[in-house]
N, C-alpha and C. Protein backbone atom coordinates (compact mmCIF):
# COMPACT_ATOMS: atom_id res chain seq x y z
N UNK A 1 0.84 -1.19 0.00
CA UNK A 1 0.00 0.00 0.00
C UNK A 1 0.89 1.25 0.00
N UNK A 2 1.48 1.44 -1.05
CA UNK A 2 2.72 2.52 -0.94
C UNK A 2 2.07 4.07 -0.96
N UNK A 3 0.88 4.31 -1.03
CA UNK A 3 -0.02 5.56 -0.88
C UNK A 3 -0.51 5.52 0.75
N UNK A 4 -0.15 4.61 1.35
CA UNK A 4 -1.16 5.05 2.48
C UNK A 4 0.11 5.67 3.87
N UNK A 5 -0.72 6.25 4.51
CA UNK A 5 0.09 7.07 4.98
C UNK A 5 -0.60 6.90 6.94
N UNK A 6 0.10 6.94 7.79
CA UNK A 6 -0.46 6.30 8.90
C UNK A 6 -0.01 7.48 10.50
N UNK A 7 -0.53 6.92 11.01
CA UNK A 7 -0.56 8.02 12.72
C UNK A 7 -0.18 6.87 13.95
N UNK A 8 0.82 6.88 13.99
CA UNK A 8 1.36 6.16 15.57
C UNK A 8 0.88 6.74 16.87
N UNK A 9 0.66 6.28 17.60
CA UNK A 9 -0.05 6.80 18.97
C UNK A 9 0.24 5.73 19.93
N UNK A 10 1.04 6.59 21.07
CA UNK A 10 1.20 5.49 22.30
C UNK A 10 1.84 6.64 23.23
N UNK A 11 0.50 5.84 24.69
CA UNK A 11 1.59 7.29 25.95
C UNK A 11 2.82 7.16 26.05
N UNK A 12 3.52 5.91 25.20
CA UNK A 12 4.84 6.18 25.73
C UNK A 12 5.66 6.43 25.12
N UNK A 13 6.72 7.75 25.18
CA UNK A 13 7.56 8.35 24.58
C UNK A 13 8.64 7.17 24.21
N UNK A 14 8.89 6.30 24.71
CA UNK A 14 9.79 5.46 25.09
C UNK A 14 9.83 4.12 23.85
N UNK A 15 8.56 3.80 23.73
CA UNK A 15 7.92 3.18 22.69
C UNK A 15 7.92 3.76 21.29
N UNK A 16 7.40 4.85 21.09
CA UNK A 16 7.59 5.69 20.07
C UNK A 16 8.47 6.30 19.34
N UNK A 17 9.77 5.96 20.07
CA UNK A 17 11.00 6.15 19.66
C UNK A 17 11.40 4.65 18.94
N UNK A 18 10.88 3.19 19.52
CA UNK A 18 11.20 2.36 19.13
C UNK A 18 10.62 2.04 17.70
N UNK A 19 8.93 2.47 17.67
CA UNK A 19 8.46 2.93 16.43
C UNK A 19 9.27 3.39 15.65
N UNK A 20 9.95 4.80 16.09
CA UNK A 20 10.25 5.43 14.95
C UNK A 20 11.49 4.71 14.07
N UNK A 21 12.22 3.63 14.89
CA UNK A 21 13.67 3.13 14.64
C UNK A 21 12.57 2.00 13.76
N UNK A 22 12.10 1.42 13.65
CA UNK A 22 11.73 0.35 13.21
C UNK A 22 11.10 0.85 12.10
N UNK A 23 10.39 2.24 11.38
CA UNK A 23 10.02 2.62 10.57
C UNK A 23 10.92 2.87 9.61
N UNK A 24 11.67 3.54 10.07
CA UNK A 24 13.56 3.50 9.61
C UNK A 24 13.75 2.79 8.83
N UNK A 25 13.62 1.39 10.01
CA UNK A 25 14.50 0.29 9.04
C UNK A 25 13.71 -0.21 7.98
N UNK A 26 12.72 0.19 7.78
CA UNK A 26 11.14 -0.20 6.99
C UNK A 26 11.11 0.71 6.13
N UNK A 27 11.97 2.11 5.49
CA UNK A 27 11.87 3.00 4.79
C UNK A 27 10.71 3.49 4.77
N UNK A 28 9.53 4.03 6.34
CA UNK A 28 8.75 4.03 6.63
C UNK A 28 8.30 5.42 6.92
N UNK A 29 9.74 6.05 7.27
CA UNK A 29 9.58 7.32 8.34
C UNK A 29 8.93 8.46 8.02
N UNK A 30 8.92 8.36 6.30
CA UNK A 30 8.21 9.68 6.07
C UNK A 30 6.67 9.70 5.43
N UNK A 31 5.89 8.40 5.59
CA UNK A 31 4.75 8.37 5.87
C UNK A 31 3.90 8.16 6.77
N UNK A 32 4.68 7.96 8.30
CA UNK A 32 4.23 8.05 9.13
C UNK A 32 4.30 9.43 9.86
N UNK A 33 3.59 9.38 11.01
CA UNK A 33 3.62 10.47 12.40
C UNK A 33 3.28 10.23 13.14
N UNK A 34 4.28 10.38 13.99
CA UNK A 34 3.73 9.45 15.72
C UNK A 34 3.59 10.95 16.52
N UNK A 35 2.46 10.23 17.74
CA UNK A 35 2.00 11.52 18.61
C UNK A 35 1.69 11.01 19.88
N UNK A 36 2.59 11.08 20.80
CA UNK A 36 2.73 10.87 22.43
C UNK A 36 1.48 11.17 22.92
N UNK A 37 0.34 10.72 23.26
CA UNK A 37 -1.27 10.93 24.00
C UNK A 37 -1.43 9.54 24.83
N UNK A 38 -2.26 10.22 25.19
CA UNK A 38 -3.11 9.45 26.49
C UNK A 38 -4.40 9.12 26.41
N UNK A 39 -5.46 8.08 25.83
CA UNK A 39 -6.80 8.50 25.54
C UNK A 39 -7.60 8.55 26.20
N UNK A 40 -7.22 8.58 27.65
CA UNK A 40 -7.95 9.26 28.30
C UNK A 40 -7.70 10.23 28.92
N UNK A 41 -6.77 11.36 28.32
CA UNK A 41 -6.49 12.53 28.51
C UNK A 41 -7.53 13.28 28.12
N UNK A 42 -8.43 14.51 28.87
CA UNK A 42 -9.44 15.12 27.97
C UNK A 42 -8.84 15.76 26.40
N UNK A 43 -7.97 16.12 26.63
CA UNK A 43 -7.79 16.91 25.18
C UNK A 43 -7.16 15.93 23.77
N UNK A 44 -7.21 14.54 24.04
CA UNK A 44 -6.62 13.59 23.44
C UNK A 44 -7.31 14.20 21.33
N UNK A 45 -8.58 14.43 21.66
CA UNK A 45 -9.08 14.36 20.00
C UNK A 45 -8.06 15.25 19.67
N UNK A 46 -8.53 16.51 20.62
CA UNK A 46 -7.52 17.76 20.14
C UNK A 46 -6.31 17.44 19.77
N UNK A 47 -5.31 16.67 19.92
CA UNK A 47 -4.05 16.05 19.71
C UNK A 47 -3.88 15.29 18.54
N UNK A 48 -5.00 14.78 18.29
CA UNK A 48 -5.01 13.91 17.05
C UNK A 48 -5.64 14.69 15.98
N UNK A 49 -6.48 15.05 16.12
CA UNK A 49 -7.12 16.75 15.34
C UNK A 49 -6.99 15.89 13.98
N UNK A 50 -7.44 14.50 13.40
CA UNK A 50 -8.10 13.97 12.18
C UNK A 50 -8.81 13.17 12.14
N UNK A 51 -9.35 12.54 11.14
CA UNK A 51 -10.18 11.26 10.83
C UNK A 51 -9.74 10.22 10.16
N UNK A 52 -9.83 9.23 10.41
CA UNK A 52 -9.19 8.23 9.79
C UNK A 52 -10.35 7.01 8.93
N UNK A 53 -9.60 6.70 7.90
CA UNK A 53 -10.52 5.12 7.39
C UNK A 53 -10.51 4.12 8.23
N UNK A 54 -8.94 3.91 8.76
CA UNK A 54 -8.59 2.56 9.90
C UNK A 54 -8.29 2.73 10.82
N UNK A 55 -8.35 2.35 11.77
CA UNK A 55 -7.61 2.44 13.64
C UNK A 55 -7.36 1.26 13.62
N UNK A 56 -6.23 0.92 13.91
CA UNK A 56 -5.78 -0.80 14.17
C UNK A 56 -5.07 -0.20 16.19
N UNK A 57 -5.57 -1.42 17.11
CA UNK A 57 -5.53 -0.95 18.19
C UNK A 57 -5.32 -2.28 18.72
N UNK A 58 -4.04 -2.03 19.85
CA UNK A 58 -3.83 -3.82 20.68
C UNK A 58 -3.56 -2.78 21.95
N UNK A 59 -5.16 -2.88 22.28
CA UNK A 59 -4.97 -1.94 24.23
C UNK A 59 -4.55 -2.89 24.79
N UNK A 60 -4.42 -1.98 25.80
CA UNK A 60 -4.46 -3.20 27.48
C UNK A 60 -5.48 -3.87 27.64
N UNK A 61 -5.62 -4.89 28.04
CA UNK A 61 -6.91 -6.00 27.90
C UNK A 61 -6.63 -6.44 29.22
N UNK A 62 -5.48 -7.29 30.11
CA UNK A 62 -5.52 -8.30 31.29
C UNK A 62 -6.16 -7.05 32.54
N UNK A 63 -7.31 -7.79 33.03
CA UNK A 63 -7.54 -7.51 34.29
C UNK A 63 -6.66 -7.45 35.56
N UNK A 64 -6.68 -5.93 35.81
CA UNK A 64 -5.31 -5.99 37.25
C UNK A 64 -5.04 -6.86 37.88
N UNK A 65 -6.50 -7.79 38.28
CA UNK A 65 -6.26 -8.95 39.24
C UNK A 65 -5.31 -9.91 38.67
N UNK A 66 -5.03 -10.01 37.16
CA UNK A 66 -4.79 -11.21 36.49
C UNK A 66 -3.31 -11.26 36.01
N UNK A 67 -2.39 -10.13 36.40
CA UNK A 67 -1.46 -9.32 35.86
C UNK A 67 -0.25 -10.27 36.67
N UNK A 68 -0.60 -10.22 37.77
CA UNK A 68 0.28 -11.34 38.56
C UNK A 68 0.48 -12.59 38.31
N UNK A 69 -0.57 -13.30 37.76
CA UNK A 69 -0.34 -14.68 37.24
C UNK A 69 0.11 -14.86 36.13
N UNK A 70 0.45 -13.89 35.10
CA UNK A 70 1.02 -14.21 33.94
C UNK A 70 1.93 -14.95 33.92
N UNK A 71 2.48 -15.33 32.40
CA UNK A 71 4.36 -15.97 32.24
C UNK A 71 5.02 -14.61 32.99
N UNK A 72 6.36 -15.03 33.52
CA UNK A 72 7.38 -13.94 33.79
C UNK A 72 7.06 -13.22 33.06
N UNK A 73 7.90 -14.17 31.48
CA UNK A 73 8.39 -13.50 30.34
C UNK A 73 7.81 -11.89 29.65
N UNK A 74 6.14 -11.91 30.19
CA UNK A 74 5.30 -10.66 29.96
C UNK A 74 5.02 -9.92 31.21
N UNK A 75 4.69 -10.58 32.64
CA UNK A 75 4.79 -9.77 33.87
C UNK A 75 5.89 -9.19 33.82
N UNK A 76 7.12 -9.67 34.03
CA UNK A 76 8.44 -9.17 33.79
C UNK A 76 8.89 -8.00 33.15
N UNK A 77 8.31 -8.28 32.06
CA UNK A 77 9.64 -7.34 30.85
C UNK A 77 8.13 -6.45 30.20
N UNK A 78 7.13 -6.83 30.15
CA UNK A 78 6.24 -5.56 29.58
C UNK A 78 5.73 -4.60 30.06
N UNK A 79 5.56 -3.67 30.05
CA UNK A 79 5.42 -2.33 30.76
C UNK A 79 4.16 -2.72 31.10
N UNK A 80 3.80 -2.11 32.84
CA UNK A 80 2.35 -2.30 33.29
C UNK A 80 1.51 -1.57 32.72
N UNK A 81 1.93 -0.50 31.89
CA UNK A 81 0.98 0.54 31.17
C UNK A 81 0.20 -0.34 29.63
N UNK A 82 0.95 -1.50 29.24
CA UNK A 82 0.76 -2.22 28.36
C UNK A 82 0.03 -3.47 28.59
N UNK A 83 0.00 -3.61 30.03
CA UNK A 83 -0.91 -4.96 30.06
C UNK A 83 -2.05 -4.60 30.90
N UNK A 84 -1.86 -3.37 31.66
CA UNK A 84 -3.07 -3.45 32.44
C UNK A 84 -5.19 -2.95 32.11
N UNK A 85 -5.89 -3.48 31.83
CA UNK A 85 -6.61 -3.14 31.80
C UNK A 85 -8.16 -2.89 32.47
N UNK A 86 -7.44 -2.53 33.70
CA UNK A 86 -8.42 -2.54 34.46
C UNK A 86 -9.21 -3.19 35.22
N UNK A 87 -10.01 -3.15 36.11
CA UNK A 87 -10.95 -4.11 37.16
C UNK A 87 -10.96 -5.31 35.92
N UNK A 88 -11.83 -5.18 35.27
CA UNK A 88 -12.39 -5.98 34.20
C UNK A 88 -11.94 -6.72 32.97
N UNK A 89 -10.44 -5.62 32.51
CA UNK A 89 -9.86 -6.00 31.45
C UNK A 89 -10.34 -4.81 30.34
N UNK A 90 -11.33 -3.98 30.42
CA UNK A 90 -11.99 -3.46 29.26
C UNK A 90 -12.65 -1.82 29.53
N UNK A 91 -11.22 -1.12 30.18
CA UNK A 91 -11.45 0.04 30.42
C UNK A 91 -11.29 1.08 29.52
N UNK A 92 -9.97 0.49 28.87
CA UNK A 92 -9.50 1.07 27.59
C UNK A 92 -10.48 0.62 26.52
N UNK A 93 -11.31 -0.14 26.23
CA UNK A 93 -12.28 -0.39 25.28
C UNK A 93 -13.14 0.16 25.60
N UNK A 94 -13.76 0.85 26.59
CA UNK A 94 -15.24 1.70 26.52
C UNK A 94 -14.29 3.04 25.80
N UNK A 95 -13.33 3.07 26.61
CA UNK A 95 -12.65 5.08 25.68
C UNK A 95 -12.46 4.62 24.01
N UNK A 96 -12.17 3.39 24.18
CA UNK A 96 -11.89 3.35 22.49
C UNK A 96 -12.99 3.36 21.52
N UNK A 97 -13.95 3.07 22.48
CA UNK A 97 -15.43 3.07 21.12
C UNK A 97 -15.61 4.50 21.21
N UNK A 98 -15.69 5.08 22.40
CA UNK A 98 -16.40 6.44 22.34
C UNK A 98 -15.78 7.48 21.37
N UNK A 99 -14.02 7.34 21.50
CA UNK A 99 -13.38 7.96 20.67
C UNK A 99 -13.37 7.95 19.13
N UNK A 100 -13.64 6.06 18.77
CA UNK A 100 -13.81 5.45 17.75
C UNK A 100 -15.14 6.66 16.99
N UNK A 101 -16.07 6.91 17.13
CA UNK A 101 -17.08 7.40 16.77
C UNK A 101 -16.77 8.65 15.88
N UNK A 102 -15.97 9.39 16.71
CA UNK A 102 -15.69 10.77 16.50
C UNK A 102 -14.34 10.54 15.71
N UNK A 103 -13.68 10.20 15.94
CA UNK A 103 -11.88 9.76 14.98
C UNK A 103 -12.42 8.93 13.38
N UNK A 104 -13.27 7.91 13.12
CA UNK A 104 -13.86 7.69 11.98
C UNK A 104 -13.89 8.26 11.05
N UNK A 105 -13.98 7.94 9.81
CA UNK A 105 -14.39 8.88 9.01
C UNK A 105 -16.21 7.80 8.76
N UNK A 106 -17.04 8.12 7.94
CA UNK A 106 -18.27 7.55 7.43
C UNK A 106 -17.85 5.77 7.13
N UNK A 107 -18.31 5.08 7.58
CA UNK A 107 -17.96 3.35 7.52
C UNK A 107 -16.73 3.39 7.54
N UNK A 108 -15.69 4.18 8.14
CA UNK A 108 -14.36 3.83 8.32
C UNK A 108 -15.05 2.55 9.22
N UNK A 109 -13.04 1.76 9.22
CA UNK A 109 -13.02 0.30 10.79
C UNK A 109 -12.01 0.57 11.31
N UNK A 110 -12.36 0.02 12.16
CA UNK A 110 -11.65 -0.62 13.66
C UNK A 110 -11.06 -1.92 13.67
N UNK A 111 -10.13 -2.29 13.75
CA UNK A 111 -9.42 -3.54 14.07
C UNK A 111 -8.57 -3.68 15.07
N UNK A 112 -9.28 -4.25 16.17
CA UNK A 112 -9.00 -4.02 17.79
C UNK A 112 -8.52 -5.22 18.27
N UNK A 113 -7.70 -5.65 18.89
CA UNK A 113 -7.08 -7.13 19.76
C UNK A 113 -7.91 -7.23 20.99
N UNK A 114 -8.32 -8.03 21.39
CA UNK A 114 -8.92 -8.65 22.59
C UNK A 114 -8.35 -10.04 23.33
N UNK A 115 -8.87 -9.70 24.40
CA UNK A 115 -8.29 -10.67 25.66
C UNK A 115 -8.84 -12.31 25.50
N UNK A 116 -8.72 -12.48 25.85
CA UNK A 116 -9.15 -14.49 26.14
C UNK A 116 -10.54 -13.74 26.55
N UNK A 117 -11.67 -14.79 25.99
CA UNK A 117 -13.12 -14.72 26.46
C UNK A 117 -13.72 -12.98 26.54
N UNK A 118 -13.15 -12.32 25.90
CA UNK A 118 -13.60 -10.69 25.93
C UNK A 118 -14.10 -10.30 24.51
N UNK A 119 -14.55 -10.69 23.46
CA UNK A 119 -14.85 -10.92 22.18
C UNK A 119 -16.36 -9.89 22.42
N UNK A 120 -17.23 -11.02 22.89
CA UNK A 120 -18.33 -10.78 23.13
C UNK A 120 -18.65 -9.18 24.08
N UNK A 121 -18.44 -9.06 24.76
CA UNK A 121 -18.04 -7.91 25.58
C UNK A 121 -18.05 -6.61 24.91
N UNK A 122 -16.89 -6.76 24.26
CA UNK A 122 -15.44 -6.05 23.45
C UNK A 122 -16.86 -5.00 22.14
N UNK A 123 -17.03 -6.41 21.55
CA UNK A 123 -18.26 -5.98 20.13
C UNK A 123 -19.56 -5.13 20.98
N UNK A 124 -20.15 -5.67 21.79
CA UNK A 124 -21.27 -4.85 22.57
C UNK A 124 -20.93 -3.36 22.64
N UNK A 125 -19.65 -3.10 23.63
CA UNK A 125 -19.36 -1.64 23.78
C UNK A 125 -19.22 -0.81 22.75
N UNK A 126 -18.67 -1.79 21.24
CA UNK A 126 -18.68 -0.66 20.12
C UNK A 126 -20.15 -1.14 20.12
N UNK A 127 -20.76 -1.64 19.55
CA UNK A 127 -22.40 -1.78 19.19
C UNK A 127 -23.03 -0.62 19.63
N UNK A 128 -22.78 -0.45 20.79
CA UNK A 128 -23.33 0.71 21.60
C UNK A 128 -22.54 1.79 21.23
N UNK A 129 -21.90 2.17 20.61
CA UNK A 129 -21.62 3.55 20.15
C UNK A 129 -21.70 3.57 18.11
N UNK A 130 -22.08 2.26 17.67
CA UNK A 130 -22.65 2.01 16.40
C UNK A 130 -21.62 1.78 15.61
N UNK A 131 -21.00 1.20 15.95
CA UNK A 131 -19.57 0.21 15.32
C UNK A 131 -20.49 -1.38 15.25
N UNK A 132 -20.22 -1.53 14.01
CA UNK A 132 -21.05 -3.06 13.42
C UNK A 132 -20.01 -3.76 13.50
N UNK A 133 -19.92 -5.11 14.06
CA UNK A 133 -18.95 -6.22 14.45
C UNK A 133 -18.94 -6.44 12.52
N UNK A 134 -18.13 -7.00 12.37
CA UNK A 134 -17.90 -7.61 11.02
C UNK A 134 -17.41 -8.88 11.04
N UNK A 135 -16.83 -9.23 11.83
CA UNK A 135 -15.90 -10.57 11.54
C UNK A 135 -14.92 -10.60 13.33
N UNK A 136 -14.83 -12.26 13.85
CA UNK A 136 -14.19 -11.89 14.79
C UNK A 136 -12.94 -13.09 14.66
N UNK A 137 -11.53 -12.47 14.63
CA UNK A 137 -10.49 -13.53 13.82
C UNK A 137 -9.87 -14.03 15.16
N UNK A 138 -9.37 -15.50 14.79
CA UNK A 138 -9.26 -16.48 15.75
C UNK A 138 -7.60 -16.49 15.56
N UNK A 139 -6.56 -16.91 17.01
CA UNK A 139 -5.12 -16.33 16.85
C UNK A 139 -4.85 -17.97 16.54
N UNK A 140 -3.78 -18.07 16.69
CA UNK A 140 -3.09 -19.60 16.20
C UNK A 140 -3.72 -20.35 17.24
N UNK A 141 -3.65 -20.10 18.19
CA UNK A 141 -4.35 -21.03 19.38
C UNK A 141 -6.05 -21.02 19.31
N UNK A 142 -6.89 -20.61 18.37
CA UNK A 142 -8.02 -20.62 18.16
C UNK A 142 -8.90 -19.90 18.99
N UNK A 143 -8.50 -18.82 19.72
CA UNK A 143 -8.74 -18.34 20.73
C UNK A 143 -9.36 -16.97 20.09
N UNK A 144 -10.62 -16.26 19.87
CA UNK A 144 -11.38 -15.19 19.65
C UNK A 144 -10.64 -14.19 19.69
N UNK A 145 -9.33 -13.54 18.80
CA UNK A 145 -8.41 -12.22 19.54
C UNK A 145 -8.31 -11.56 18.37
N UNK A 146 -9.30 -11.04 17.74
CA UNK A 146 -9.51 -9.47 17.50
C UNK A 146 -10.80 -9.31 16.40
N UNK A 147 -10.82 -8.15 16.71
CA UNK A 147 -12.83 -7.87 15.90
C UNK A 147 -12.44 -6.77 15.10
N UNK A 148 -13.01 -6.94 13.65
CA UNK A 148 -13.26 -6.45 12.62
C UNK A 148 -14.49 -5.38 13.02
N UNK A 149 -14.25 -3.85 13.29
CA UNK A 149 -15.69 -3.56 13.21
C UNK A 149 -15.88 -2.29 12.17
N UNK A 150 -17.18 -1.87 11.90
CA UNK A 150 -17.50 -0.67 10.77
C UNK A 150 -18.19 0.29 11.64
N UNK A 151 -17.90 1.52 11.00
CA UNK A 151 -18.79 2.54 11.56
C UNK A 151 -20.16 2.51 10.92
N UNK A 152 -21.26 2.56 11.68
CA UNK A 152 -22.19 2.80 10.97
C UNK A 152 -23.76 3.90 11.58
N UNK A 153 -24.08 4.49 11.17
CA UNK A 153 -25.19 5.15 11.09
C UNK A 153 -26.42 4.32 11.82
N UNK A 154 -26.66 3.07 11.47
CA UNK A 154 -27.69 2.33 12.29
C UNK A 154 -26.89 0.67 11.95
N UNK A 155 -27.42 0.10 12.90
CA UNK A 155 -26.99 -1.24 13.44
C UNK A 155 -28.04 -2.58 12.87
């Protein structure tokens, strides 16, 4: 897709630098733009100040409680800002539909990662802000981890 042109977003400065090295090596750098936010910062739209056709999104999904039992290999070494998602797992998915709405362009999608058994959940909260599930793709382990959804006008 040598026309398309893309928006990096992650609170962490730290990350976004690793983005930018990896775009680099991808002869990437000058169709992208990355932008340090928080989405649940109030002024987050303001920061992003466009609309998009696609949002591809892998939030935090593991429930705080659940953060402790992981492998090391991800308790360990992944940033808690990257795994944690809340009481439930799906705190960052209510801000992401609401935002989803307004960041869209007309039937733009969403292609969002989800947790073990959060599929169902996950599609409701966009439903409710009028994101149409489309398709929900299964990872190598056959396990429900990520939803295809559309913007739409009515459901």
């Amino acid at each position: 897709l040598p026309h398309c042109l893309g928006v990096a977003v992650d609170i962490s400065e730290k990350s976004l630098q690793i983005a930018r090295l990896n775009a680099q090596k991808l002869n990437l750098e000058k169709r992208l733009h990355f932008i340090c936010a928080d989405w649940f910062a109030p002024d987050f739209l303001t920061a992003i100040n466009q609309k998009f056709n696609l949002i591809v999104s892998n939030p935090p999904y593991i429930p705080t409680g659940d953060i402790s039992a992981l492998d090391t290999e991800v308790k360990d070494h992944d940033p808690w800002l990257a795994l944690d998602g809340g009481k439930d797992g799906l705190a960052s998915y209510n801000r992401i539909a609401e935002l989803a709405q307004q960041l869209l362009l007309p039937h733009g999608y969403i292609i969002i990662e989800v947790g073990i058994n959060q599929a169902q959940d996950v599609a409701a909260i966009f439903s409710r802000q009028k994101l149409k599930l489309l398709k929900i793709a299964k990872d190598l382990g056959s396990i429900d981890r990520c939803l295809v959804l559309q913007k739409s006008d009515i459901l």
